[in-house]
Protein backbone atom coordinates (compact mmCIF):
# COMPACT_ATOMS: atom_id res chain seq x y z
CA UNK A 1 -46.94 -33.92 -62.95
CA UNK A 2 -47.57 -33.28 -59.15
CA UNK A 3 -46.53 -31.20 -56.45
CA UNK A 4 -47.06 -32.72 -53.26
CA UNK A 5 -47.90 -29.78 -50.49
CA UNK A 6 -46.48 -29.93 -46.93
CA UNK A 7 -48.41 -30.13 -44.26
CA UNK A 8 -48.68 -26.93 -42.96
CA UNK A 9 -48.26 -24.10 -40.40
CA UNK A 10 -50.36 -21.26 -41.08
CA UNK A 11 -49.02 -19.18 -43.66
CA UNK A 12 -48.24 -15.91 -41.55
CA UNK A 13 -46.52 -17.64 -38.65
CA UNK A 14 -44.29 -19.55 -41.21
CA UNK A 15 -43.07 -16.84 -43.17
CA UNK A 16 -42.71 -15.06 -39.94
CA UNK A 17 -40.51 -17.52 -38.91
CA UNK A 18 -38.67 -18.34 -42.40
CA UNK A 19 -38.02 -14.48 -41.99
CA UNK A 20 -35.88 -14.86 -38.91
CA UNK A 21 -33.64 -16.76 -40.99
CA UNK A 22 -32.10 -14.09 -43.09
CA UNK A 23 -29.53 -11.60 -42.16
CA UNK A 24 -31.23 -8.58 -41.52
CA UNK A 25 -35.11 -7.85 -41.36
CA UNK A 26 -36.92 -6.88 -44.27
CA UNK A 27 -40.39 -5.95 -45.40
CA UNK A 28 -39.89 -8.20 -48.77
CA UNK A 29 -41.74 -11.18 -48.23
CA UNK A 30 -42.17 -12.48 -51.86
CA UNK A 31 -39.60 -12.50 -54.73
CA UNK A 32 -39.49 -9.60 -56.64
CA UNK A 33 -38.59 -8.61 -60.03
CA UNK A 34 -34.89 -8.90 -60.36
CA UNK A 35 -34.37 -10.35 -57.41
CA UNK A 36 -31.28 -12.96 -57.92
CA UNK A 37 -31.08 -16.30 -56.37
CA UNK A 38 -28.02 -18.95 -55.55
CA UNK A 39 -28.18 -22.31 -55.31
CA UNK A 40 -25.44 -23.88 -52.59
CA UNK A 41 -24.01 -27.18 -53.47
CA UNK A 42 -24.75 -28.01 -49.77
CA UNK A 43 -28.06 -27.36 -50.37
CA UNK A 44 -29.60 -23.66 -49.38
CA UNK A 45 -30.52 -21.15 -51.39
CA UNK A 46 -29.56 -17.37 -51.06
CA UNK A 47 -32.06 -14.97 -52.08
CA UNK A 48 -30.61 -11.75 -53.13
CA UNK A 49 -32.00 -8.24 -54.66
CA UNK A 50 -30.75 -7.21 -57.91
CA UNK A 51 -28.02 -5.27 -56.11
CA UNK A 52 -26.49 -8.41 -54.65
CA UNK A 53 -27.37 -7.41 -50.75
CA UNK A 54 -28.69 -10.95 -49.06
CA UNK A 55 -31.93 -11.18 -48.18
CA UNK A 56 -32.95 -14.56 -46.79
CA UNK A 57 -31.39 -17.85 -47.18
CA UNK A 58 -33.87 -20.57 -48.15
CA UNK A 59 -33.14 -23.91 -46.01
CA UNK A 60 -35.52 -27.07 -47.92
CA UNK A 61 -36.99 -30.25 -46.42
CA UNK A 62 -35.10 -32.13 -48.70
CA UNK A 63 -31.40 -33.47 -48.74
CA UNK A 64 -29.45 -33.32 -51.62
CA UNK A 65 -27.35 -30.80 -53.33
CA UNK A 66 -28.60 -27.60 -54.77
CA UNK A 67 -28.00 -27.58 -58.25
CA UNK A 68 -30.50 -25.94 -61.23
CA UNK A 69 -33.64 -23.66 -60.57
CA UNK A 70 -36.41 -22.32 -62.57
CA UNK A 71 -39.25 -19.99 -61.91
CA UNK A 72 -42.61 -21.43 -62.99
CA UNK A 73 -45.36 -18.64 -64.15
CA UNK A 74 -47.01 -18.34 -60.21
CA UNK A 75 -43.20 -17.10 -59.21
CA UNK A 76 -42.96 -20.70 -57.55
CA UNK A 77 -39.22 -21.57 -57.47
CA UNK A 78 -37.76 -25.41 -57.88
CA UNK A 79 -34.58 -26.47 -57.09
CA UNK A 80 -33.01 -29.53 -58.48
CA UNK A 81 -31.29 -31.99 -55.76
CA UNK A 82 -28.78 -33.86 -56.88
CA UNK A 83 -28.22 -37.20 -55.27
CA UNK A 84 -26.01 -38.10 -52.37
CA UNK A 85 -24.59 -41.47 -51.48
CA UNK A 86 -25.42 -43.09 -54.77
CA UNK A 87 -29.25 -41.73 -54.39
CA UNK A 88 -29.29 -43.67 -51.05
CA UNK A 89 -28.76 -40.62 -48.76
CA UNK A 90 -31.29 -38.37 -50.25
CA UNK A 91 -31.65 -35.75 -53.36
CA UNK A 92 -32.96 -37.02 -56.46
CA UNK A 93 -35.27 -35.05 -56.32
CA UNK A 94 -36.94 -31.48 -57.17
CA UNK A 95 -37.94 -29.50 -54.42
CA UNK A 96 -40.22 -26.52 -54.38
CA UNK A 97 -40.49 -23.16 -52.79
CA UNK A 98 -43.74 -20.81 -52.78
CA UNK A 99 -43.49 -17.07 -54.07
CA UNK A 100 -42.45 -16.53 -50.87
CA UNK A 101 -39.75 -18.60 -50.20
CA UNK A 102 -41.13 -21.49 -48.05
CA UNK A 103 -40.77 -25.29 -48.85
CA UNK A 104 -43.44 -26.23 -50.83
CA UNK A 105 -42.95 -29.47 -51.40
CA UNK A 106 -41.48 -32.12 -54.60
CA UNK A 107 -42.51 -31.61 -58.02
CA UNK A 108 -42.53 -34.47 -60.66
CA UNK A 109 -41.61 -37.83 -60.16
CA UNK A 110 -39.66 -40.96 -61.79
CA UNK A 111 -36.32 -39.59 -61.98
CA UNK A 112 -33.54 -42.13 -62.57
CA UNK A 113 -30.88 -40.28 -60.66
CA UNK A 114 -29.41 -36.79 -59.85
CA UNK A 115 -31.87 -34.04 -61.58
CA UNK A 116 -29.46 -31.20 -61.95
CA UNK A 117 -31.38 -28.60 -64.49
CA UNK A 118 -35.31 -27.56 -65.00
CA UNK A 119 -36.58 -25.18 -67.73
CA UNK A 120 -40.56 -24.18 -68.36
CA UNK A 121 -41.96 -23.28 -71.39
CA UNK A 122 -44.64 -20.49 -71.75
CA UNK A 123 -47.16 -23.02 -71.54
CA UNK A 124 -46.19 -24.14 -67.92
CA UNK A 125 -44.53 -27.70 -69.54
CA UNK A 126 -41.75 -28.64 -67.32
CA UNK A 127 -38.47 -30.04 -68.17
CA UNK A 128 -35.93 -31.64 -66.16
CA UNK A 129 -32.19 -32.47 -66.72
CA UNK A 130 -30.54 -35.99 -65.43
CA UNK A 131 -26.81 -36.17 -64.51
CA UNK A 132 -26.77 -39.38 -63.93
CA UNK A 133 -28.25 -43.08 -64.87
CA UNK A 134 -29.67 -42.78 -68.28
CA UNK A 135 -29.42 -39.09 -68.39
CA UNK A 136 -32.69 -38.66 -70.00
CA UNK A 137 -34.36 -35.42 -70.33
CA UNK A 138 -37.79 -35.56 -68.16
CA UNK A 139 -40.71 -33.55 -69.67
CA UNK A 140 -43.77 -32.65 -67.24
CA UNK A 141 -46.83 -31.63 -69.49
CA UNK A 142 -49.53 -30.26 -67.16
CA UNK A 143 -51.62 -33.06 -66.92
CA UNK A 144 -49.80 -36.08 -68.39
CA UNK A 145 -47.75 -38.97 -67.13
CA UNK A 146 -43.78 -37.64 -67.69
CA UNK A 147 -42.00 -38.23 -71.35
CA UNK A 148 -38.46 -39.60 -70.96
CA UNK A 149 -36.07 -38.30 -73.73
CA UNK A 150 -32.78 -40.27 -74.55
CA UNK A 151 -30.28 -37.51 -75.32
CA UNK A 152 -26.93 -38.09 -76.55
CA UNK A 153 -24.16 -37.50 -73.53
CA UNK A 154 -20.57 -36.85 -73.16
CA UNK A 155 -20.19 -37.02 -68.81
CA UNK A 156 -22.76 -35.98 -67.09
CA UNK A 157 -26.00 -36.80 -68.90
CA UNK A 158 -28.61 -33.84 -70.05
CA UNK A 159 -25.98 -31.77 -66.92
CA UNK A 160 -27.55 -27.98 -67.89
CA UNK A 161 -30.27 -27.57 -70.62
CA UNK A 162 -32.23 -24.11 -71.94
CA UNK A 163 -34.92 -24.14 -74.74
CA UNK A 164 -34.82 -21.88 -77.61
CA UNK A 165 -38.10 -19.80 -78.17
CA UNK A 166 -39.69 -22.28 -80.57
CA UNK A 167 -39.91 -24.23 -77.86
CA UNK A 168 -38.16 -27.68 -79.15
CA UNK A 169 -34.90 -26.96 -79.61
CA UNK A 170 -33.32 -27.99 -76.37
CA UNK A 171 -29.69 -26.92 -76.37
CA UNK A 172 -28.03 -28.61 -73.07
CA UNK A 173 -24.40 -29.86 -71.88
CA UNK A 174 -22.82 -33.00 -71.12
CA UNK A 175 -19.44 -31.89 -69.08
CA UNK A 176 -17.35 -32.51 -71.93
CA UNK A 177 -16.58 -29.70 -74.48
CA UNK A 178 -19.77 -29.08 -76.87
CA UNK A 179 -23.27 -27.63 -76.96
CA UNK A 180 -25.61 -29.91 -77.86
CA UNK A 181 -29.13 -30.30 -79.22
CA UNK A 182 -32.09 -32.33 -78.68
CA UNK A 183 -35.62 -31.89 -80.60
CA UNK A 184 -38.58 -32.46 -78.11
CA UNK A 185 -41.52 -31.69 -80.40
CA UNK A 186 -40.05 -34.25 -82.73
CA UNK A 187 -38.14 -36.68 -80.10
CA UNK A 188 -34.93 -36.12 -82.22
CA UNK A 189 -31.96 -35.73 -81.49
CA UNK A 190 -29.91 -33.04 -83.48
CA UNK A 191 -26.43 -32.42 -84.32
CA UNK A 192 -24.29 -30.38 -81.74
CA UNK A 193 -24.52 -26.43 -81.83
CA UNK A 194 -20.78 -26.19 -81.46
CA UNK A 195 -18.82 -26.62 -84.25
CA UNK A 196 -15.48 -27.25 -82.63
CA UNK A 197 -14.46 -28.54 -78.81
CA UNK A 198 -14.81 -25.45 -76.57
CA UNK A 199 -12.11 -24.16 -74.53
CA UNK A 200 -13.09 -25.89 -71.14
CA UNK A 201 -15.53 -28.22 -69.39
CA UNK A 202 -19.50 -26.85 -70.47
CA UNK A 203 -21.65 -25.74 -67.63
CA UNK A 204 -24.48 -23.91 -67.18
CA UNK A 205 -25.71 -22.08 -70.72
CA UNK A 206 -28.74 -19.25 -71.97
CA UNK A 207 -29.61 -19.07 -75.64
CA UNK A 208 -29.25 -15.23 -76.71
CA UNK A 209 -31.81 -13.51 -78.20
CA UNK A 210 -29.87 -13.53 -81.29
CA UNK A 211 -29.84 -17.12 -81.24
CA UNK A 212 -26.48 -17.64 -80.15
CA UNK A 213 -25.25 -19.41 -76.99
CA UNK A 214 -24.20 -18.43 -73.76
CA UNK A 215 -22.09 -21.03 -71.89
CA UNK A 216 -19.86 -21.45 -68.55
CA UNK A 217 -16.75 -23.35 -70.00
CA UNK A 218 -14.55 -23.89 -67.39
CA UNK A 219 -11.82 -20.95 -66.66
CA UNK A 220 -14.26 -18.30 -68.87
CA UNK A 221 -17.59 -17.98 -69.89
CA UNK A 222 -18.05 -18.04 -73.60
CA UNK A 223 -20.16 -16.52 -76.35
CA UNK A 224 -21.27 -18.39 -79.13
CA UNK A 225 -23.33 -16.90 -82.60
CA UNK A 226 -25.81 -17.96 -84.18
CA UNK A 227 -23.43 -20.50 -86.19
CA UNK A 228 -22.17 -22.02 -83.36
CA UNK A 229 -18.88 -20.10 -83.24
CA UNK A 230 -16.82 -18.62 -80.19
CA UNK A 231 -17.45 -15.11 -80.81
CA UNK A 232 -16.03 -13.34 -77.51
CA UNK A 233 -14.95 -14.68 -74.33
CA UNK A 234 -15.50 -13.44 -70.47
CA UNK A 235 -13.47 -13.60 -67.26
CA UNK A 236 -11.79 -11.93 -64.64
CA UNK A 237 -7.80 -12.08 -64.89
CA UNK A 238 -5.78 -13.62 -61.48
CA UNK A 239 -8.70 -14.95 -60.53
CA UNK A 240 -8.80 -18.83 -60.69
CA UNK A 241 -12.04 -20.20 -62.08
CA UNK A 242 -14.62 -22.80 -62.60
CA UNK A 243 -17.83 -21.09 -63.95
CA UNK A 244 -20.82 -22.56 -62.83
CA UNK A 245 -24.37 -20.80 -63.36
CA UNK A 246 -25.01 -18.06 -65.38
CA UNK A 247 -28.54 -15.95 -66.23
CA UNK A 248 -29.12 -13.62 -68.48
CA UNK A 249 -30.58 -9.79 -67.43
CA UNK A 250 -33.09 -8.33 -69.87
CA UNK A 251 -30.86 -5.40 -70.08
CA UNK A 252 -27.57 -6.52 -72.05
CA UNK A 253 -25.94 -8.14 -69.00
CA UNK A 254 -25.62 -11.21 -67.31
CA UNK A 255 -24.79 -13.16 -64.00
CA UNK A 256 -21.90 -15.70 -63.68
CA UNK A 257 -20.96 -17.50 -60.51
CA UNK A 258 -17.21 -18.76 -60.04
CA UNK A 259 -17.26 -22.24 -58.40
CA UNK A 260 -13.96 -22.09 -56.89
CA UNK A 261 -14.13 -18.38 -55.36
CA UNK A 262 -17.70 -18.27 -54.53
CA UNK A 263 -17.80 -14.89 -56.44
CA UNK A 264 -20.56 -13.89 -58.37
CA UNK A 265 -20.01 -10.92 -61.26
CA UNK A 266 -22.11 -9.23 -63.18
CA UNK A 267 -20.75 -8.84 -67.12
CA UNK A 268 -21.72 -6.52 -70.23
CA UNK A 269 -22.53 -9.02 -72.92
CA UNK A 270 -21.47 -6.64 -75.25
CA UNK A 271 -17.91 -5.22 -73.90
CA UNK A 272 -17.10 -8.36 -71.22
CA UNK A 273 -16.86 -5.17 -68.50
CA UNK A 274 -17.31 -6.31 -65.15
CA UNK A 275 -20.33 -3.82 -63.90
CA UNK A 276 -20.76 -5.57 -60.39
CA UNK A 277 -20.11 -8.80 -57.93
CA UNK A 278 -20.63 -9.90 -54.36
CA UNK A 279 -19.10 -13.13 -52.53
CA UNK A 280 -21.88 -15.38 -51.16
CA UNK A 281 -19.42 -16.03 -48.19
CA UNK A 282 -19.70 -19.44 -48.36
CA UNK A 283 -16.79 -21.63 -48.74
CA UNK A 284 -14.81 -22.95 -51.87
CA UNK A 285 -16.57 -24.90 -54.04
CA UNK A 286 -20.08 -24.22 -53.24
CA UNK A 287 -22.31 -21.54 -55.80
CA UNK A 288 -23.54 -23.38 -58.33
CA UNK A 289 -27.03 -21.97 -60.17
CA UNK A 290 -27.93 -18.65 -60.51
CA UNK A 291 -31.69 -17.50 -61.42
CA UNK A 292 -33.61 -14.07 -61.70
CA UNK A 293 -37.15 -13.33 -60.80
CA UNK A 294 -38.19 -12.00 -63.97
């Protein structure tokens, strides 16, 4: 595992300048509690406050598209890039951002192609999704040369992956229509969570405290139990829909971003009530992860 550090401009003047960048001025100069943030498909990141207002957008060093984030335990953000032009004109790679929102450099290293999700564990143990090439599952113990994992794939490789609190069970999707598991204590792989096709293309998914499943599948965003069953259903009516990214709130709720609309809503888990949204104003086709700052 390795981050490599940029050179550097001293840390004042840069965020003074990174600061310029966002739409209005604003004494917040590290992420915050709650704070929300958007990956682009064209590559930025919009850093939000829990109420939605825009705070910054975060422009990288690297090319490639923005797809999955994670917060390591510093309140370091990464940012997988997917790759562009058949890895030839740039992503592939994981790019970092300090607590305060400035590039920061790559982290890991021998990715086959198109790193689209990254999860830590509470011991500061990476692991990184592939979309493409073998689709192996990456794993970045601090201190060790990476583990490759062979998962099982539909489409898109290990596409989205979360681990479940004992800290093996890797649930992830393959853009096809199941949930499915991988064992990385154990290098197993395990049968698939889902017991029956969902109802659209998997995305982005959270395991629930209650050890069901949270997952973007296509025109809603469903709910799976414990068993692996669709349980209850989200999504707003008239609008058309792709659901991307998703994260949970410690507070019953959770964030979903619409790929087609660039909408992002805020749902009760427990009722499917939409309690808030904002539009990223970007174009069609362009939100893709969501994260919180917890």
């Amino acid at each position: 595992m390795h981050i490599r550090l940029s050179a550097a401009i001293p840390a004042a003047l840069a965020v003074a300048f990174f600061l310029s960048a966002g739409v209005r001025p604003t004494a917040q100069v590290s992420f915050a509690r709650g704070d929300i943030l958007v990956s682009l498909e064209s590559g930025p990141v919009q850093w939000r406050r829990a109420d939605g207002l825009l705070l910054r957008t975060l422009v990288g060093r690297e090319t490639g598209t923005g797809e999955g984030m994670a917060f390591d335990a510093a309140g370091n953000l990464y940012v997988a890039r997917w790759c562009v032009g058949m890895c030839l004109g740039g992503g592939n790679s994981v790019e970092v951002f300090s607590s305060n929102g400035l590039p920061a450099g790559l982290f890991g290293s021998g990715y086959d192609c198109s790193p689209h999700a990254i999860v830590f564990d509470a011991t500061g143990t990476a692991y990184v999704g592939q979309a493409g090439c073998t689709g192996a599952i990456l794993k970045f113990a601090p201190g060790q040369p990476p583990v490759s994992y062979s998962v099982a794939w539909e489409t898109q490789g290990s596409f989205w992956i979360d681990l479940a609190p004992d800290r093996c069970t890797m649930f992830y999707t393959s853009w096809g229509r199941h949930v499915k598991r991988f064992n990385v204590c154990m290098g197993l792989q395990l049968p698939d969570f889902t017991v029956a096709p969902l109802p659209g293309i998997t995305q982005d998914l959270r395991v629930l405290p209650d050890g069901g499943v949270l997952v973007s599948t296509g025109e809603v965003v469903s709910r799976l139990n414990a068993a692996g069953i669709v349980v209850q259903t989200y999504q707003i009516p008239g609008e058309g829909s792709l659901w991307s990214g998703l994260e949970l709130v410690d507070d019953g709720t959770f964030w979903a971003g619409n790929y087609f609309s660039s909408n992002v809503y805020r749902f009760d888990l427990a009722t499917g009530a939409v309690l808030a949204s904002f539009n990223t104003g970007t174009s069609a086709n362009t939100v893709v992860g969501i994260r919180i700052r917890k």
